[in-house]
C-alpha atoms as a PDB file:
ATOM      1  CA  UNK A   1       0.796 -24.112  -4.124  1.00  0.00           C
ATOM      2  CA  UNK A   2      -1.992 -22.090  -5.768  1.00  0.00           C
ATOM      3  CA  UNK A   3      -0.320 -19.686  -8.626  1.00  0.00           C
ATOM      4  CA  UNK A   4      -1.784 -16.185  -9.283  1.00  0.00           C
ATOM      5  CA  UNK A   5      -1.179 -15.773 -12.846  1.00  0.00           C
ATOM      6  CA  UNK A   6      -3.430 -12.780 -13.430  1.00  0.00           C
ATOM      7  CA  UNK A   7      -2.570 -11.458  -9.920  1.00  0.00           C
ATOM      8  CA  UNK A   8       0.703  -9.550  -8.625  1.00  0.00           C
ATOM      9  CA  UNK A   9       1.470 -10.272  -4.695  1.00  0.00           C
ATOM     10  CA  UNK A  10       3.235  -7.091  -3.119  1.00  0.00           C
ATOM     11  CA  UNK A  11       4.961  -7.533  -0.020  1.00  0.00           C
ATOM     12  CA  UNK A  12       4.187  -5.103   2.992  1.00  0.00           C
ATOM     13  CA  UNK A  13       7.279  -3.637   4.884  1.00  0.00           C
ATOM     14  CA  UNK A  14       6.927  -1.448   7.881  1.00  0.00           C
ATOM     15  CA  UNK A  15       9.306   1.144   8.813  1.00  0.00           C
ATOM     16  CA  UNK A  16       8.885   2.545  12.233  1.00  0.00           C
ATOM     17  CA  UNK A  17      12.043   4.069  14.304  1.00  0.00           C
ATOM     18  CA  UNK A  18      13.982   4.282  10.957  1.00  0.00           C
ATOM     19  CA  UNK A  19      14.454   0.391  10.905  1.00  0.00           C
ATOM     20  CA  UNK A  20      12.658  -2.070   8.185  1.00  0.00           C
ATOM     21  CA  UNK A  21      10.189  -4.788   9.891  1.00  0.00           C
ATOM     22  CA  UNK A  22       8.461  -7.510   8.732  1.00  0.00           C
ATOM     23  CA  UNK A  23       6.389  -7.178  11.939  1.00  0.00           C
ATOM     24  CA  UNK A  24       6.962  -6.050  15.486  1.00  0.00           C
ATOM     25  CA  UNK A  25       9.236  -9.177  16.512  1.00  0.00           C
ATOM     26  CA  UNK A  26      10.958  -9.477  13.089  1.00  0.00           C
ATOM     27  CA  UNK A  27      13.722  -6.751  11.377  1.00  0.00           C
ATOM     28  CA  UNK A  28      15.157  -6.725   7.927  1.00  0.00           C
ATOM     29  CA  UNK A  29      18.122  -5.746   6.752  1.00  0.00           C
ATOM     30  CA  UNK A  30      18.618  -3.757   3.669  1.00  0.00           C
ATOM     31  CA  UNK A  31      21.168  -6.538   2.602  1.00  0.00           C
ATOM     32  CA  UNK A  32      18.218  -9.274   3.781  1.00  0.00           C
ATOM     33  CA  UNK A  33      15.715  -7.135   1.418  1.00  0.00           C
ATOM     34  CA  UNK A  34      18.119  -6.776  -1.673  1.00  0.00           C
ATOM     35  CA  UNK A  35      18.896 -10.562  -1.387  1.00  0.00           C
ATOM     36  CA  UNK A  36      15.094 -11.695  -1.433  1.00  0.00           C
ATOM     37  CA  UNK A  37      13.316  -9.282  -3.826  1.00  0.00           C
ATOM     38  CA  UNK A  38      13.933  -8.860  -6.768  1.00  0.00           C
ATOM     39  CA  UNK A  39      15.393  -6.038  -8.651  1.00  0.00           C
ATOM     40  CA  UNK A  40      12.478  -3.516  -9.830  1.00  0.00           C
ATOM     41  CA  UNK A  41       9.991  -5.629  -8.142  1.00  0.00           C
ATOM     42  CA  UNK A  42       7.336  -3.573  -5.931  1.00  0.00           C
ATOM     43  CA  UNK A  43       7.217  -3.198  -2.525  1.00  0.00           C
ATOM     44  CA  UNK A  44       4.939  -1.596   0.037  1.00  0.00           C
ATOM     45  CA  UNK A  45       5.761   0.721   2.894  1.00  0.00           C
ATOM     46  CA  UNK A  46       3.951   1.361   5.720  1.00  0.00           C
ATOM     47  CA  UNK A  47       6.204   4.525   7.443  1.00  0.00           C
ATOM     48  CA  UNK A  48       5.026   4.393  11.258  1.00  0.00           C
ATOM     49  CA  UNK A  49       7.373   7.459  11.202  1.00  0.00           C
ATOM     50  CA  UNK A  50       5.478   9.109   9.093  1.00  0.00           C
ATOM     51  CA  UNK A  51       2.283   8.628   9.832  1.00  0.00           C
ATOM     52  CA  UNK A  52       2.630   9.172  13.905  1.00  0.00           C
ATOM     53  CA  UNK A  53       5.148  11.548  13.962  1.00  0.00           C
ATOM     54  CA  UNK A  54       5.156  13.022  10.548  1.00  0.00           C
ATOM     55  CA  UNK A  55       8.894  12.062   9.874  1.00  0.00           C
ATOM     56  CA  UNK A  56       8.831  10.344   6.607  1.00  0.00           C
ATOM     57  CA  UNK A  57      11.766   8.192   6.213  1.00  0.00           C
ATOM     58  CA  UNK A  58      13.217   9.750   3.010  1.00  0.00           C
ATOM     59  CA  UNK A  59      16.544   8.464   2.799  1.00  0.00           C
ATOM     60  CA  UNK A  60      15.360   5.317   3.554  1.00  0.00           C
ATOM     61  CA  UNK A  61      13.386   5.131   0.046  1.00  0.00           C
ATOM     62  CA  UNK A  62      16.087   7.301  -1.701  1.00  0.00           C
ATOM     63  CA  UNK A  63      18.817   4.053  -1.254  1.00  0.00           C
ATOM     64  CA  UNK A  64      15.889   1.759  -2.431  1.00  0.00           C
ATOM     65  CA  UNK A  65      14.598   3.749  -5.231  1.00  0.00           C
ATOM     66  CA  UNK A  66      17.308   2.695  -8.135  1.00  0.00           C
ATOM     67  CA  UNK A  67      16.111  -1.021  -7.036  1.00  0.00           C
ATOM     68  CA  UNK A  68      12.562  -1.153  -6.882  1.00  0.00           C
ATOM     69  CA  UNK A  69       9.022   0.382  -7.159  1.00  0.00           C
ATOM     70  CA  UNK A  70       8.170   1.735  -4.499  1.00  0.00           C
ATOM     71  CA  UNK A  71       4.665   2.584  -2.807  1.00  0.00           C
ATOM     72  CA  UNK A  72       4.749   4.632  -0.384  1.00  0.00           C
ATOM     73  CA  UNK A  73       2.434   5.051   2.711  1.00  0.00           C
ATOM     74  CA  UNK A  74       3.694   7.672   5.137  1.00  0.00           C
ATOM     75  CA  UNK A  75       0.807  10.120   5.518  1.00  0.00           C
ATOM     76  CA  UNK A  76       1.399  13.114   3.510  1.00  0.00           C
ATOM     77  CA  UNK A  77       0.050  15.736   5.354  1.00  0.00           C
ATOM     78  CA  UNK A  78       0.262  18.498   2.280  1.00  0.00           C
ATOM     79  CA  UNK A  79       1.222  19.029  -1.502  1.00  0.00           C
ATOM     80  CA  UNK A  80       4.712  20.007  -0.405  1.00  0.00           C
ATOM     81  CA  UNK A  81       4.921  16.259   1.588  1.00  0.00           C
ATOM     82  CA  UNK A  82       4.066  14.294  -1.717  1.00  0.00           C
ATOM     83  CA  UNK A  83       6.063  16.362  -3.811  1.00  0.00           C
ATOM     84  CA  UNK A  84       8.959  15.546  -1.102  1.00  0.00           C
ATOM     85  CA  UNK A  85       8.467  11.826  -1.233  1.00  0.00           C
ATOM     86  CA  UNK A  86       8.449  11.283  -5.121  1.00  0.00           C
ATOM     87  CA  UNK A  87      11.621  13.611  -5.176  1.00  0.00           C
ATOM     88  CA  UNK A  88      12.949  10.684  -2.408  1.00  0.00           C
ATOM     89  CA  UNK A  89      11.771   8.126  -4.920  1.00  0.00           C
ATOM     90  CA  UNK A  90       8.733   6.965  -4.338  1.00  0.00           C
ATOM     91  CA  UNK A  91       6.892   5.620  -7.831  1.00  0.00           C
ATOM     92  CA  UNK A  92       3.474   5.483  -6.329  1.00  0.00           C
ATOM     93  CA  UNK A  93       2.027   7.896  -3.723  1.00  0.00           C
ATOM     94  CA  UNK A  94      -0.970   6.860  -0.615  1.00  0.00           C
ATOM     95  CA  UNK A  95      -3.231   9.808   0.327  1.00  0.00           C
ATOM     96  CA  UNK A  96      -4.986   9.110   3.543  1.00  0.00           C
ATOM     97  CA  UNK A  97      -7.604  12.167   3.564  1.00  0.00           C
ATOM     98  CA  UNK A  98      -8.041  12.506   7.360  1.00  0.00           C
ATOM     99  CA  UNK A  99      -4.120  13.576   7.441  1.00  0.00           C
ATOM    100  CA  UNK A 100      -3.904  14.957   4.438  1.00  0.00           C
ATOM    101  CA  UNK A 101      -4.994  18.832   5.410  1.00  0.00           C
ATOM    102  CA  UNK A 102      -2.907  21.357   3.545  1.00  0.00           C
ATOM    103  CA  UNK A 103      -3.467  20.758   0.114  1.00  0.00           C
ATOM    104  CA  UNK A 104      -5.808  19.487  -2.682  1.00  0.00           C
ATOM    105  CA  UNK A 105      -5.326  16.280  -5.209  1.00  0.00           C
ATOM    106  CA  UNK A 106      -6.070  18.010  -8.194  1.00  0.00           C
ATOM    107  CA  UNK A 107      -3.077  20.263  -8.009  1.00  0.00           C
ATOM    108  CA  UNK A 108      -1.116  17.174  -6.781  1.00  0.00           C
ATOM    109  CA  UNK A 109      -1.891  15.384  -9.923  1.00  0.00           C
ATOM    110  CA  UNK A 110      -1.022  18.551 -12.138  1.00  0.00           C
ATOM    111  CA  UNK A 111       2.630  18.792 -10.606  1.00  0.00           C
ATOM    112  CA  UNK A 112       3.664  14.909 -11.092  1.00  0.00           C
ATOM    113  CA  UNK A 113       2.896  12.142 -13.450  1.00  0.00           C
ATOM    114  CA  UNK A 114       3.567   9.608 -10.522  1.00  0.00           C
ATOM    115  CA  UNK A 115       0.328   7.457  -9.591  1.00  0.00           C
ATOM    116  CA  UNK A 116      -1.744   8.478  -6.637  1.00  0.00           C
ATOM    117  CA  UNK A 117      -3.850   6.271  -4.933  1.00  0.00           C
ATOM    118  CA  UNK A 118      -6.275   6.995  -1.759  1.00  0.00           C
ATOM    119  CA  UNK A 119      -5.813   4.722   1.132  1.00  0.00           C
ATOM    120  CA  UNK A 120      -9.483   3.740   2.884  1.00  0.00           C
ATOM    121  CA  UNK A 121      -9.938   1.381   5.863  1.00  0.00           C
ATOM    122  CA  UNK A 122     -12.989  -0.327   6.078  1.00  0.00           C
ATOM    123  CA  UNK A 123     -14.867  -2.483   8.657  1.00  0.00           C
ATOM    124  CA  UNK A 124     -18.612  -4.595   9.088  1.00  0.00           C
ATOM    125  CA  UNK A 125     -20.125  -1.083   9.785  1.00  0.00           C
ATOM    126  CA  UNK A 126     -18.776   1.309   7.501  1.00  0.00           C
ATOM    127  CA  UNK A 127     -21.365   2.399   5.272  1.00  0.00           C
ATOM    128  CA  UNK A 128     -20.646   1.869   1.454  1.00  0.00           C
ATOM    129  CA  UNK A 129     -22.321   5.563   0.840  1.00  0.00           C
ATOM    130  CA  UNK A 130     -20.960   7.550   3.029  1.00  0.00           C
ATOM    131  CA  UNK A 131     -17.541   6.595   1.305  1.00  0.00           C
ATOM    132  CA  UNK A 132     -16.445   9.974  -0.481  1.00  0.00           C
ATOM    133  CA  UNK A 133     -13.714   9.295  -2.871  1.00  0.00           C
ATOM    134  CA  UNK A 134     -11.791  11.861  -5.049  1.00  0.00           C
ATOM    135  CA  UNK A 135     -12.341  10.975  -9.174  1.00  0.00           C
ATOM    136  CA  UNK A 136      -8.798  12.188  -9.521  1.00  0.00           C
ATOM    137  CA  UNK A 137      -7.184   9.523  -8.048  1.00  0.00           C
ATOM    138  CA  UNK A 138      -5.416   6.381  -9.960  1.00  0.00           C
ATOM    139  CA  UNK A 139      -6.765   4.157  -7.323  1.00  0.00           C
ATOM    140  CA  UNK A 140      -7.960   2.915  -3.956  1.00  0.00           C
ATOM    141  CA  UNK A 141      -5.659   0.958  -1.049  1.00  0.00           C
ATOM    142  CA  UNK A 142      -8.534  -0.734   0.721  1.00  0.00           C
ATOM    143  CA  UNK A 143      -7.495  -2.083   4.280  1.00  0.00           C
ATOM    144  CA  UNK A 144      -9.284  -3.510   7.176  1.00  0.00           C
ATOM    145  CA  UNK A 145      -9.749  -1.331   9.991  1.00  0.00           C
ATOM    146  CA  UNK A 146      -8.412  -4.587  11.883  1.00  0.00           C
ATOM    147  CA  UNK A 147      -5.180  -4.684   9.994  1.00  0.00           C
ATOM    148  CA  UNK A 148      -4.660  -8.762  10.894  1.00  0.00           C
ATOM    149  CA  UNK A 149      -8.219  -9.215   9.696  1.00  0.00           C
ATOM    150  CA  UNK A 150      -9.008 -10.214   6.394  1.00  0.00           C
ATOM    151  CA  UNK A 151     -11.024  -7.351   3.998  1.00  0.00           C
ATOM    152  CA  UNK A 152     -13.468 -10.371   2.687  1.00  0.00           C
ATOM    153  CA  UNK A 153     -14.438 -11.202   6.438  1.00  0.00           C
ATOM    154  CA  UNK A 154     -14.898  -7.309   7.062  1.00  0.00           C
ATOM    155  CA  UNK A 155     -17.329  -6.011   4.232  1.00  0.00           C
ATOM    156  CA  UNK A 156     -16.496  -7.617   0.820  1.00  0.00           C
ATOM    157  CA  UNK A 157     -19.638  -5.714  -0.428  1.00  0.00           C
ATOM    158  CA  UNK A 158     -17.837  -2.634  -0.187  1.00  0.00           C
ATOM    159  CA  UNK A 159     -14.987  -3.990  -2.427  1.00  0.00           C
ATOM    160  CA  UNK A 160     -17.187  -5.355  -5.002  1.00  0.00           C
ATOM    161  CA  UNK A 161     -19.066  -2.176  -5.522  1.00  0.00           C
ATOM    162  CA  UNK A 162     -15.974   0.177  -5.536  1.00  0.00           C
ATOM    163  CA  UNK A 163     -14.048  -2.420  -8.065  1.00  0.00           C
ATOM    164  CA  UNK A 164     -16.503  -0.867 -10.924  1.00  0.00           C
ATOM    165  CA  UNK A 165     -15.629   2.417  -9.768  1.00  0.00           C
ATOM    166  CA  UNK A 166     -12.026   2.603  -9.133  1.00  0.00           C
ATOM    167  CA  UNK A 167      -9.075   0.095  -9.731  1.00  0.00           C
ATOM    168  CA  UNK A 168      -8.915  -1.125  -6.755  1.00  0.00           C
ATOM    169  CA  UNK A 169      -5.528  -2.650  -4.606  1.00  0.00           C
ATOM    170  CA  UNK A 170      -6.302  -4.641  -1.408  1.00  0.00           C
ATOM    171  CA  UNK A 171      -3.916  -4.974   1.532  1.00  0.00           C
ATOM    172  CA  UNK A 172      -5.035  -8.656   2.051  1.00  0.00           C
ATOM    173  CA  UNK A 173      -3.011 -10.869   5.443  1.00  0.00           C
ATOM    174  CA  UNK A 174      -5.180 -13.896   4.506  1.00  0.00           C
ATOM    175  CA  UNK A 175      -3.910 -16.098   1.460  1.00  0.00           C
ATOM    176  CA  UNK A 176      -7.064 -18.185   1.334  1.00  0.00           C
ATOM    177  CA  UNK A 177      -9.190 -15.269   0.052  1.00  0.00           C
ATOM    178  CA  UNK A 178      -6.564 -14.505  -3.017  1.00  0.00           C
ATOM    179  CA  UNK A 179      -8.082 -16.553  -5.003  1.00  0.00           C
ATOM    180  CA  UNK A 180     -11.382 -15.634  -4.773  1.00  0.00           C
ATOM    181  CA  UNK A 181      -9.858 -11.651  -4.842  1.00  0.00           C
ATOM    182  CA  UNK A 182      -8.500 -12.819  -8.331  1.00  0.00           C
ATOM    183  CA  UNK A 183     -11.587 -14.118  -9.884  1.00  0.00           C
ATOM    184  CA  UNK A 184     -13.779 -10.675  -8.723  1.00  0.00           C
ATOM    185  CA  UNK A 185     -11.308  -8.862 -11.168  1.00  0.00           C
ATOM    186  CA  UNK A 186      -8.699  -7.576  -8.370  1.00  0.00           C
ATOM    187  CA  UNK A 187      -4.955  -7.615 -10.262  1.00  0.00           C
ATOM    188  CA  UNK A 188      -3.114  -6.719  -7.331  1.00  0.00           C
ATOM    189  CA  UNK A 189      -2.508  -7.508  -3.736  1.00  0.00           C
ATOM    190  CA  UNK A 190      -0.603  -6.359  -0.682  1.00  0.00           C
ATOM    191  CA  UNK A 191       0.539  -8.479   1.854  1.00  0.00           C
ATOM    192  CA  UNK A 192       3.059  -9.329   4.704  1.00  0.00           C
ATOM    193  CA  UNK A 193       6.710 -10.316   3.930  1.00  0.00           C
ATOM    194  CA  UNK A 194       6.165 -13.418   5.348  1.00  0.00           C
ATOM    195  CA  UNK A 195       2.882 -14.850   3.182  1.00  0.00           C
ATOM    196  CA  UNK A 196       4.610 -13.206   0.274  1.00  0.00           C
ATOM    197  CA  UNK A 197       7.664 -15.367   0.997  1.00  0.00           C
ATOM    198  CA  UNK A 198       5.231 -18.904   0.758  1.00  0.00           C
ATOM    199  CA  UNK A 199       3.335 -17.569  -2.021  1.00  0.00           C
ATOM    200  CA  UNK A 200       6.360 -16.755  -4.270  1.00  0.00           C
ATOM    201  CA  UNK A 201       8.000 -19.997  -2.362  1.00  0.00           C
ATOM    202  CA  UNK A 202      11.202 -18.201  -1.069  1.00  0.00           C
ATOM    203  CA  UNK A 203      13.025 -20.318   1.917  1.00  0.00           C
END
């Protein structure tokens, strides 16, 4: 088993009709999550809730909170929303700037010390130029538009332009490509709860 010494492996939860999934076929428990992570370990959440139906699972992340570091992706669709989810918990905020409408990140960042990052998808046609980020940020999510695909097979020149700009996190499905993620400089990566499992060899 290949070990990431210089690399930390996230695992990616979903939430989507206030229940925790692995993926569409699989649940967890809260008692099933507190008995495989580990205390103050991170953990990644994509809130389907919040994101379709802008009802951010808050209490959700305010029972996790005292446990572990969370990031949270729920679409925050003003300053008021991120405000809301850090209050909930959340150590590390997602922007996604198509939903985010009603409010700027410069005044986000001068109301809470709590990293922000910007979440981007990518895809073999999106044009490395025409990617606006905001220099405020802490850091970029990058994710293929094709969330089983991996980002290398997508456009890997995009990531290894923006990793001298920004820090960069990737949400990566494929363990194959961690590796070479780890030797381009990347420090962290996101992935399902299942490759996190193998990777950190959990039964």
């Amino acid at each position: 088993m290949q070990l990431y010494n210089y690399m930390e492996i996230i695992p990616l939860l979903t939430i989507k009709n206030r229940v925790i999934q692995i993926n569409k076929d699989l649940l967890l428990s809260l008692k099933e999550l507190t008995e495989t992570v580990d205390k103050d370990a991170n953990i990644y959440f994509i809130d389907v809730d919040g994101l379709e139906q802008n009802k951010p699972n808050f209490c959700t992340y305010q029972r996790l909170s005292s446990a572990y570091k969370l990031w949270v992706d729920f679409g925050p669709r003003s300053t008021g929303d991120v405000v809301d989810v850090v209050i909930a918990g959340a150590q590390n905020v997602i922007i996604r700037k198509k939903m985010f409408k009603y409010g700027d990140i410069q005044t986000i960042k001068n109301m809470i010390d709590n990293p922000l990052y910007e979440h981007l998808e990518i895809d073999k046609n999106k044009d490395l130029y025409a990617i606006q980020t905001s220099p405020e940020i802490n850091g970029i999510i990058i994710q293929s538009k094709d969330q089983n695909a991996s980002v290398k097979s997508n456009n890997e020149y995009i990531v290894n332009n923006m990793i001298k700009k920004h820090p960069i996190v990737l949400i990566e499905p494929d363990e194959k490509n961690f590796s070479y993620w780890q030797n381009k400089g990347i420090t962290s990566i996101i992935t399902d709860f299942i490759t996190w499992k193998k990777v950190k060899k959990i039964d």
